[in-house]
N, C-alpha and C. Protein backbone atom coordinates (compact mmCIF):
# COMPACT_ATOMS: atom_id res chain seq x y z
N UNK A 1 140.78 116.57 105.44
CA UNK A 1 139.46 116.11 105.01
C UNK A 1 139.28 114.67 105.45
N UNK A 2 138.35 114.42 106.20
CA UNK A 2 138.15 112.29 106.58
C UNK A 2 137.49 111.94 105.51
N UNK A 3 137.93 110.96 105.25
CA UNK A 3 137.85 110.09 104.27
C UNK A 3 136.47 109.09 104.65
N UNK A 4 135.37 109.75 103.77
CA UNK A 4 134.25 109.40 103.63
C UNK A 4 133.67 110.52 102.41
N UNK A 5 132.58 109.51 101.92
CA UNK A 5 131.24 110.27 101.18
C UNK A 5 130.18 110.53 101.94
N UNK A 6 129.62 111.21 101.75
CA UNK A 6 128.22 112.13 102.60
C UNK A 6 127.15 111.88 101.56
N UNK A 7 126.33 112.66 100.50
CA UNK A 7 126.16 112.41 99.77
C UNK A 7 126.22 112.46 98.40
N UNK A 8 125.36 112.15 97.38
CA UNK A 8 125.48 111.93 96.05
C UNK A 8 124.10 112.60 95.35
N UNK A 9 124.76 113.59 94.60
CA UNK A 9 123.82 114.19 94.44
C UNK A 9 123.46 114.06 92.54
N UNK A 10 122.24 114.10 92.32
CA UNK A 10 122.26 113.70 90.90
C UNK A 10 121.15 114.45 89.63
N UNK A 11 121.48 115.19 88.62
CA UNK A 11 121.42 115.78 88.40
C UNK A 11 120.14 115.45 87.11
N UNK A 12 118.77 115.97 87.23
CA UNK A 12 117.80 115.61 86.96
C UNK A 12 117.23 116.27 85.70
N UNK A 13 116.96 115.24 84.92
CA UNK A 13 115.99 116.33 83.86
C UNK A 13 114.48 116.96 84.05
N UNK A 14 113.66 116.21 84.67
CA UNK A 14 112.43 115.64 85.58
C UNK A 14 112.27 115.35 86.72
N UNK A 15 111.89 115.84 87.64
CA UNK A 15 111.99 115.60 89.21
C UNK A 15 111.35 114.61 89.49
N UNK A 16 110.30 115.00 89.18
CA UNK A 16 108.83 113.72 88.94
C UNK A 16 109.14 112.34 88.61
N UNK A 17 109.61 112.78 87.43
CA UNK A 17 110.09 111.58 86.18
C UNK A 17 111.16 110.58 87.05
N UNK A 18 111.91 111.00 87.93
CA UNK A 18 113.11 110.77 88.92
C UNK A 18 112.82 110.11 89.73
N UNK A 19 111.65 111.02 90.59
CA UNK A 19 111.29 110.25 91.84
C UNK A 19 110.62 108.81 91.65
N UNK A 20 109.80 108.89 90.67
CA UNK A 20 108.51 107.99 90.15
C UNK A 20 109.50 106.77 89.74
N UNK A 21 110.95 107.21 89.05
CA UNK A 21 111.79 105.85 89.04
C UNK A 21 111.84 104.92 90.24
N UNK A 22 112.52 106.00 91.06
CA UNK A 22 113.77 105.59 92.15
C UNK A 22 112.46 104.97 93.27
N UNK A 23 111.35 105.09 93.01
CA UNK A 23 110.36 105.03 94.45
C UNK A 23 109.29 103.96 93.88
N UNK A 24 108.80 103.89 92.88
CA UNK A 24 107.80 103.01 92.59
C UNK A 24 108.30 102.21 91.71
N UNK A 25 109.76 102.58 90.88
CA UNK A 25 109.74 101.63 89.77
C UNK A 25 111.21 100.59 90.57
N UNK A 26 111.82 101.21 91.56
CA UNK A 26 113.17 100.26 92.36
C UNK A 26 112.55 100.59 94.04
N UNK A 27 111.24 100.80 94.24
CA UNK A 27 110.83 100.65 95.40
C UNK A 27 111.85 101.02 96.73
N UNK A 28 112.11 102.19 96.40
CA UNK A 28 113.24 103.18 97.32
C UNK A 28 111.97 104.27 97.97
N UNK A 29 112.70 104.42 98.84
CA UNK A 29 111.54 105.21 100.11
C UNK A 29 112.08 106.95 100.50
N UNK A 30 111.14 107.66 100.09
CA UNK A 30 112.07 108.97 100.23
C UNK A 30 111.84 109.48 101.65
N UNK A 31 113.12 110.08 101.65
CA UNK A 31 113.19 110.12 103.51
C UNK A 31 112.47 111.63 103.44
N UNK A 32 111.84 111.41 104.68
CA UNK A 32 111.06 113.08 104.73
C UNK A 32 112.31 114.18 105.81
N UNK A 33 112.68 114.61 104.42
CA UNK A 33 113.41 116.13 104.90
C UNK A 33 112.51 117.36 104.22
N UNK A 34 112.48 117.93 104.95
CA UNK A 34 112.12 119.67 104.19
C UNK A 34 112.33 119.81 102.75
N UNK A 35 112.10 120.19 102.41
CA UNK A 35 112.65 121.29 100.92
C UNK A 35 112.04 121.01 99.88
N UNK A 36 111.84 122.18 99.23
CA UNK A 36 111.12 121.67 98.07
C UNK A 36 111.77 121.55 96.49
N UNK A 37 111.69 120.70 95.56
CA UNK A 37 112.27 120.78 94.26
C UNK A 37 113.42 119.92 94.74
N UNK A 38 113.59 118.84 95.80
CA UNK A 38 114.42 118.26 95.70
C UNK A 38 114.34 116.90 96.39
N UNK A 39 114.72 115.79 96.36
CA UNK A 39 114.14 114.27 96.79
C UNK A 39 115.45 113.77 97.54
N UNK A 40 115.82 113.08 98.40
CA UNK A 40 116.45 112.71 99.30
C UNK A 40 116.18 111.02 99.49
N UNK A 41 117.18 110.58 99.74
CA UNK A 41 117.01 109.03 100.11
C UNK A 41 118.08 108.32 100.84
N UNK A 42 118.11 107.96 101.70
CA UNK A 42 119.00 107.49 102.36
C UNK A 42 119.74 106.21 101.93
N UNK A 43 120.92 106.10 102.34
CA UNK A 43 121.61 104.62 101.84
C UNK A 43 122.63 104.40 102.72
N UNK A 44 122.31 103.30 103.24
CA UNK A 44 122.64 103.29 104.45
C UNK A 44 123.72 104.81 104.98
N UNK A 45 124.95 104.73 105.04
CA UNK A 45 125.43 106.03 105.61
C UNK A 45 125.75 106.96 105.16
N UNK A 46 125.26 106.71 104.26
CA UNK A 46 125.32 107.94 102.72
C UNK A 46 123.55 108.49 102.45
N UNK A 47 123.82 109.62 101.54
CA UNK A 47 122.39 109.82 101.01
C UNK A 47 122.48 110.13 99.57
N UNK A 48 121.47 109.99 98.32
CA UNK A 48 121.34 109.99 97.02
C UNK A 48 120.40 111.25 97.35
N UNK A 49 120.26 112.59 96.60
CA UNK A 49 119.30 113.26 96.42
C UNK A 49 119.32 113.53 94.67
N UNK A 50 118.15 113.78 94.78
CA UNK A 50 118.01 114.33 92.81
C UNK A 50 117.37 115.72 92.88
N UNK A 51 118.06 116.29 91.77
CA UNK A 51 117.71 117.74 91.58
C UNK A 51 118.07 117.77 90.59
N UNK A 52 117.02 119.12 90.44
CA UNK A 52 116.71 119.24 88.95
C UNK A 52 118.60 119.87 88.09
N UNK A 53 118.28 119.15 86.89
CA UNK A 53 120.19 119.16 86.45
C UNK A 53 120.50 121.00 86.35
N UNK A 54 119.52 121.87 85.53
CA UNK A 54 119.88 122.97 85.75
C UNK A 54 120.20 123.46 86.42
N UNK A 55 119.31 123.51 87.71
CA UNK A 55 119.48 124.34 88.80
C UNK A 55 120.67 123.83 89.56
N UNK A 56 121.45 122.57 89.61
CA UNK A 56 122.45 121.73 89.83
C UNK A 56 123.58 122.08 89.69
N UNK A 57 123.20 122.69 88.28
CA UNK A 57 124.50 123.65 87.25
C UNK A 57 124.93 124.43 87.29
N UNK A 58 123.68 125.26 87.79
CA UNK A 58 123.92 126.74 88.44
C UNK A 58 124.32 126.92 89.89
N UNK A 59 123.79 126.23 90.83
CA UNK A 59 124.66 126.10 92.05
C UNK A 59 126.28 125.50 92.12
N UNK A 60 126.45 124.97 91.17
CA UNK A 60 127.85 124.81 90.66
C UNK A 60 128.23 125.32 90.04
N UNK A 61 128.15 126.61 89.21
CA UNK A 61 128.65 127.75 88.61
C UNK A 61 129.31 126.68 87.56
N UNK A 62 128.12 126.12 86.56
CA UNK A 62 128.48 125.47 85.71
C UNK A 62 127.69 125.88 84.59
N UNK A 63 128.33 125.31 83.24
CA UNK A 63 126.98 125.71 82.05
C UNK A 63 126.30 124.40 82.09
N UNK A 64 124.92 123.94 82.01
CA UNK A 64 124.32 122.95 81.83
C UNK A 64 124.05 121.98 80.66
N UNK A 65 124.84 122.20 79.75
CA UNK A 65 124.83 121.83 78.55
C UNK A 65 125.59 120.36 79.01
N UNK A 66 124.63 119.40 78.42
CA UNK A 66 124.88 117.54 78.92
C UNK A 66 125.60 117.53 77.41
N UNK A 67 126.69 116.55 77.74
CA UNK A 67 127.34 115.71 76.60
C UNK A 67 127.31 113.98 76.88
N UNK A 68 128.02 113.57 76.84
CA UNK A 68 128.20 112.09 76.77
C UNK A 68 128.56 111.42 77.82
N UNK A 69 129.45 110.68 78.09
CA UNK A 69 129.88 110.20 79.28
C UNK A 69 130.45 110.92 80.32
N UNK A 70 129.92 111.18 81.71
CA UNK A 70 130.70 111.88 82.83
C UNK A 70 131.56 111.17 83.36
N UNK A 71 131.86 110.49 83.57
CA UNK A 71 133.18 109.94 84.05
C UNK A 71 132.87 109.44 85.38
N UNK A 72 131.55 108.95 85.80
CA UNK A 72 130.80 108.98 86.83
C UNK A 72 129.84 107.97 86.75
N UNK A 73 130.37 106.63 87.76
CA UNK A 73 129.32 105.98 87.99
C UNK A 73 128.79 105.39 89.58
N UNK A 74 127.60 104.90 89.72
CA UNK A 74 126.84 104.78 90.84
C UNK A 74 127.27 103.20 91.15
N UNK A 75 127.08 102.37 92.39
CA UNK A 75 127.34 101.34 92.48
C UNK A 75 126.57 100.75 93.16
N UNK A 76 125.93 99.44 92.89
CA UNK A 76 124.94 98.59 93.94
C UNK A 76 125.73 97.61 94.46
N UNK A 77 126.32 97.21 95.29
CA UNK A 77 126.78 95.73 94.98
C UNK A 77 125.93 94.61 95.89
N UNK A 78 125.76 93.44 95.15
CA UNK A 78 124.55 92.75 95.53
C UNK A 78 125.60 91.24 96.57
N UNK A 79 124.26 90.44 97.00
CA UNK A 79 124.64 89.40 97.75
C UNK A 79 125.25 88.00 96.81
N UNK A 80 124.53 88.03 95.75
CA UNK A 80 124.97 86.65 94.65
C UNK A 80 124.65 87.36 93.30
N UNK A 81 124.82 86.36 92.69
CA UNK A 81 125.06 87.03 90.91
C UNK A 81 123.66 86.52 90.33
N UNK A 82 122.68 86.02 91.08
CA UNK A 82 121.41 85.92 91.04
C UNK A 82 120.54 87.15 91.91
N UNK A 83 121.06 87.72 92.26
CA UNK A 83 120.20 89.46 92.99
C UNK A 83 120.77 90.43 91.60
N UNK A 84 122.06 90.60 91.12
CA UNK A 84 122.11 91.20 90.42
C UNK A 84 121.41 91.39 89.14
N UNK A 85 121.33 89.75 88.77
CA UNK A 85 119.70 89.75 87.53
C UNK A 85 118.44 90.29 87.83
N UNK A 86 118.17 90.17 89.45
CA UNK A 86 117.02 90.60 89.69
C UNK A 86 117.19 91.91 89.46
N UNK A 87 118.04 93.04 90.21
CA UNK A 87 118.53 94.45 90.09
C UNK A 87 117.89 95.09 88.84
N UNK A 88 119.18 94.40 87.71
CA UNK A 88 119.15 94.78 86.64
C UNK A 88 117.39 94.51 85.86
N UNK A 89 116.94 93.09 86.39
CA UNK A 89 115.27 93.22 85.45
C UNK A 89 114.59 94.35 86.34
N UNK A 90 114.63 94.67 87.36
CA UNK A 90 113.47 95.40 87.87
C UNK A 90 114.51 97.04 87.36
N UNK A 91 115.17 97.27 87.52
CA UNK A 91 115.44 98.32 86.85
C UNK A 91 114.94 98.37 85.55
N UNK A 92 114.99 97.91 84.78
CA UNK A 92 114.51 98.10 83.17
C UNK A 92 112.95 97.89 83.42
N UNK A 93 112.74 96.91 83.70
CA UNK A 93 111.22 97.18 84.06
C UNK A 93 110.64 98.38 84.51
N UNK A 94 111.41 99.42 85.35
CA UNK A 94 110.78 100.39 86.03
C UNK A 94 111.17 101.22 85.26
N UNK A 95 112.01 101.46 83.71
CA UNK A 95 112.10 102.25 82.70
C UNK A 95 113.45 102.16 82.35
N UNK A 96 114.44 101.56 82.91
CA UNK A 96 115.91 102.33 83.00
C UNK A 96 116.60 101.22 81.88
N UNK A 97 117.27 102.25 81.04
CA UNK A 97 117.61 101.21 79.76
C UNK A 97 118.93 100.61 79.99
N UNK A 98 119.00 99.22 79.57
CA UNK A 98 119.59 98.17 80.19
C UNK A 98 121.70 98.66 79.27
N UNK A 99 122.46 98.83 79.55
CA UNK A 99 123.40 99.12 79.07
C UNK A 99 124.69 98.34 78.81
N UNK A 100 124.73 97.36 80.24
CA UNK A 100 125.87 96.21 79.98
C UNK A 100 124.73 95.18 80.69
N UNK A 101 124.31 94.24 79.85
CA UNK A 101 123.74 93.11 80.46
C UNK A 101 124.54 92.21 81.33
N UNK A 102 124.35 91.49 82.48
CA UNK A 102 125.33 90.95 83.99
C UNK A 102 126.03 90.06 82.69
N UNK A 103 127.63 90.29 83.49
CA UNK A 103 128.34 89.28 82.88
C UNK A 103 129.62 88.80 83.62
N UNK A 104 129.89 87.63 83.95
CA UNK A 104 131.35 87.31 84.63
C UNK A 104 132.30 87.95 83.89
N UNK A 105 132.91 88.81 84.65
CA UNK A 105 134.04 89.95 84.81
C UNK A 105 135.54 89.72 85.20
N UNK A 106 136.72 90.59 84.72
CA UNK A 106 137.66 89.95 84.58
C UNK A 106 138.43 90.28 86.23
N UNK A 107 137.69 91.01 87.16
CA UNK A 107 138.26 90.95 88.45
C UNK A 107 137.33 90.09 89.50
N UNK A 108 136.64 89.08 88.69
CA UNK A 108 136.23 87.97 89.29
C UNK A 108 134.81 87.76 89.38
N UNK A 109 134.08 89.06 89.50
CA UNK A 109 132.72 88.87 90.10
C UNK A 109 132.05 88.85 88.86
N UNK A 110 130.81 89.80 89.00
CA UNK A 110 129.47 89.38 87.85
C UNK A 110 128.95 91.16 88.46
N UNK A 111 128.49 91.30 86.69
CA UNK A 111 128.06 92.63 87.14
C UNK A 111 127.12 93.72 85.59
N UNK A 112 126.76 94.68 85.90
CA UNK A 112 125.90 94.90 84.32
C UNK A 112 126.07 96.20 84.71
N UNK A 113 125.40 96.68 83.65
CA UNK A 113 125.35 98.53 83.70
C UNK A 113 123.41 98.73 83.24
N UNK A 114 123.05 100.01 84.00
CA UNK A 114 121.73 100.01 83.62
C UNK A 114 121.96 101.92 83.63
N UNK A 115 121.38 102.59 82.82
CA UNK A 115 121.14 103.94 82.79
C UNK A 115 119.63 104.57 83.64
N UNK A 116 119.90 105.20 84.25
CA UNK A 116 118.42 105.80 84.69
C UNK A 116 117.68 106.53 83.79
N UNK A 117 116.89 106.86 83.98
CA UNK A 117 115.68 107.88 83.21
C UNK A 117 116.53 109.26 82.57
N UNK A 118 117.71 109.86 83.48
CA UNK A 118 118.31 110.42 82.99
C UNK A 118 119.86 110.09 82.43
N UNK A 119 119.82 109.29 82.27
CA UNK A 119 121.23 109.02 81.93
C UNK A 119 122.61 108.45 82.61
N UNK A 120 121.93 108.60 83.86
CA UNK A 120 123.02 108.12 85.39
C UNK A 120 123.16 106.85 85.12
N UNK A 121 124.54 106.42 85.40
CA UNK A 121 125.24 105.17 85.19
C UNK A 121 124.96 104.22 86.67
N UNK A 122 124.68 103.46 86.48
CA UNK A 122 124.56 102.48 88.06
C UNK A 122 124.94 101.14 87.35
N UNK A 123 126.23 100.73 88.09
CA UNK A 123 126.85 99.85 87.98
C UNK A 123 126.18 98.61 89.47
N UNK A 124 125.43 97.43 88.97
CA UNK A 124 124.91 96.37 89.60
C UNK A 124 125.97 95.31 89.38
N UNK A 125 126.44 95.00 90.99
CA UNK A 125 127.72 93.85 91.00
C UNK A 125 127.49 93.03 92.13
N UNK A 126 128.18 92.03 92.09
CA UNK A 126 128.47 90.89 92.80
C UNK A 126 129.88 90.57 93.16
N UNK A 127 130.36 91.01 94.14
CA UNK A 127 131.75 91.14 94.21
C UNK A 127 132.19 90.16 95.37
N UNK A 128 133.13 89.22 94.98
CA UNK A 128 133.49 88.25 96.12
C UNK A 128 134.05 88.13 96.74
N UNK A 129 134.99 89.49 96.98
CA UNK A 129 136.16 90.07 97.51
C UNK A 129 135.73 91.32 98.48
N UNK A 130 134.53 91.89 98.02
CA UNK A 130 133.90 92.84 98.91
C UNK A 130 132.67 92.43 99.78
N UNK A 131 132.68 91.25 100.75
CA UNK A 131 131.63 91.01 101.38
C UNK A 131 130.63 92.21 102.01
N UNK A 132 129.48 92.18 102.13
CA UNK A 132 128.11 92.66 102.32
C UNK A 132 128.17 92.56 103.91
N UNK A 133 127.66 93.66 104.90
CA UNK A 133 127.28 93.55 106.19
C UNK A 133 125.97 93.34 106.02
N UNK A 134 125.43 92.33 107.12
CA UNK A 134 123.87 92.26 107.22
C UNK A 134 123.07 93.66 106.85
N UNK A 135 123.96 94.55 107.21
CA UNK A 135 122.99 95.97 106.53
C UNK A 135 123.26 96.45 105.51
N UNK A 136 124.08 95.40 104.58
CA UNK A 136 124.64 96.29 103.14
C UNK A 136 125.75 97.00 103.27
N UNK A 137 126.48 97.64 104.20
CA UNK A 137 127.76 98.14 104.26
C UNK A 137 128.94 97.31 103.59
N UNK A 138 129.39 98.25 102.54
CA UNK A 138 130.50 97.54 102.21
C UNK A 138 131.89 97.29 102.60
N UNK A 139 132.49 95.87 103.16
CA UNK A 139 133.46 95.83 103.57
C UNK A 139 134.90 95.65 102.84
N UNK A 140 135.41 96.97 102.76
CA UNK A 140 136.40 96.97 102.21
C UNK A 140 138.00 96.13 102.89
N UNK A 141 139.10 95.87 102.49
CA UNK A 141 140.04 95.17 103.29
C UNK A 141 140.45 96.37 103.60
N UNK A 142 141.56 96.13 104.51
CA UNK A 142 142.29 96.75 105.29
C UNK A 142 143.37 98.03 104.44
N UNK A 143 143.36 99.44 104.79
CA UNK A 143 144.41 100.04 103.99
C UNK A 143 146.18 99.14 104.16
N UNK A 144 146.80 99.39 103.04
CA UNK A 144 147.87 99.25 103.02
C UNK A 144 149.00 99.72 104.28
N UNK A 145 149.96 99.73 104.75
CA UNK A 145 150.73 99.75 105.49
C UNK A 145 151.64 101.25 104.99
């Protein structure tokens, strides 16, 4: 298997309710693919799509019954620990309830938690160890030996 993510797929109560976040309320642009009942967005070499959580459940031969924490979170990481305030206000502004307000962190950087409309965890950071490519790619160091 190569070692990469493709995409991230996320599991919706509201499609509408979803898109209307991710597009007007964090001004994300949905890429035009085919299909219907399902939203797509590119990031840089990855893609985020949302679908509806049932039908999600059932293509995963799962029961759909939501509990508490998935063990699953999303990641932004920003340029300074002043983008991440911005992140985090325009997220709550665009509905998404605010969960760890930004705070200097004990592996150095600055960072908050915000929930989406449905419950999805997106972790907003500032990491000073993971520099940013002019296009947002994150540069990880080198594997171990």
């Amino acid at each position: 298997m190569e070692q990469r993510l493709s995409l991230v797929t996320l599991g919706v109560a509201d499609l509408a309710r979803a898109q209307a976040f991710y597009e007007q309320g964090l001004g994300w642009v949905r890429a035009d693919v085919p299909g219907e009942g399902i939203a797509f967005y590119q990031l840089g070499g990855i893609a985020l799509a949302l679908y509806p959580w049932d039908a999600l459940a059932e293509d995963a031969q799962q029961p759909p019954a939501r509990g508490g924490f998935s063990g699953i979170t999303l990641a932004h990481n920003c340029r300074s620990t002043a983008e991440v305030d911005a992140v985090l206000a325009r997220a709550v502004a665009a509905g998404a309830k605010l969960v760890k307000p930004a705070q200097t962190v004990f592996w150095g950087g600055h960072s908050g938690y915000f929930a989406d409309p449905d419950g999805h965890l997106w972790e907003v950071a500032f990491n000073p160890f993971f520099p940013l490519a002019a296009d947002g790619a994150l540069a990880l160091s080198q594997p171990a030996p």
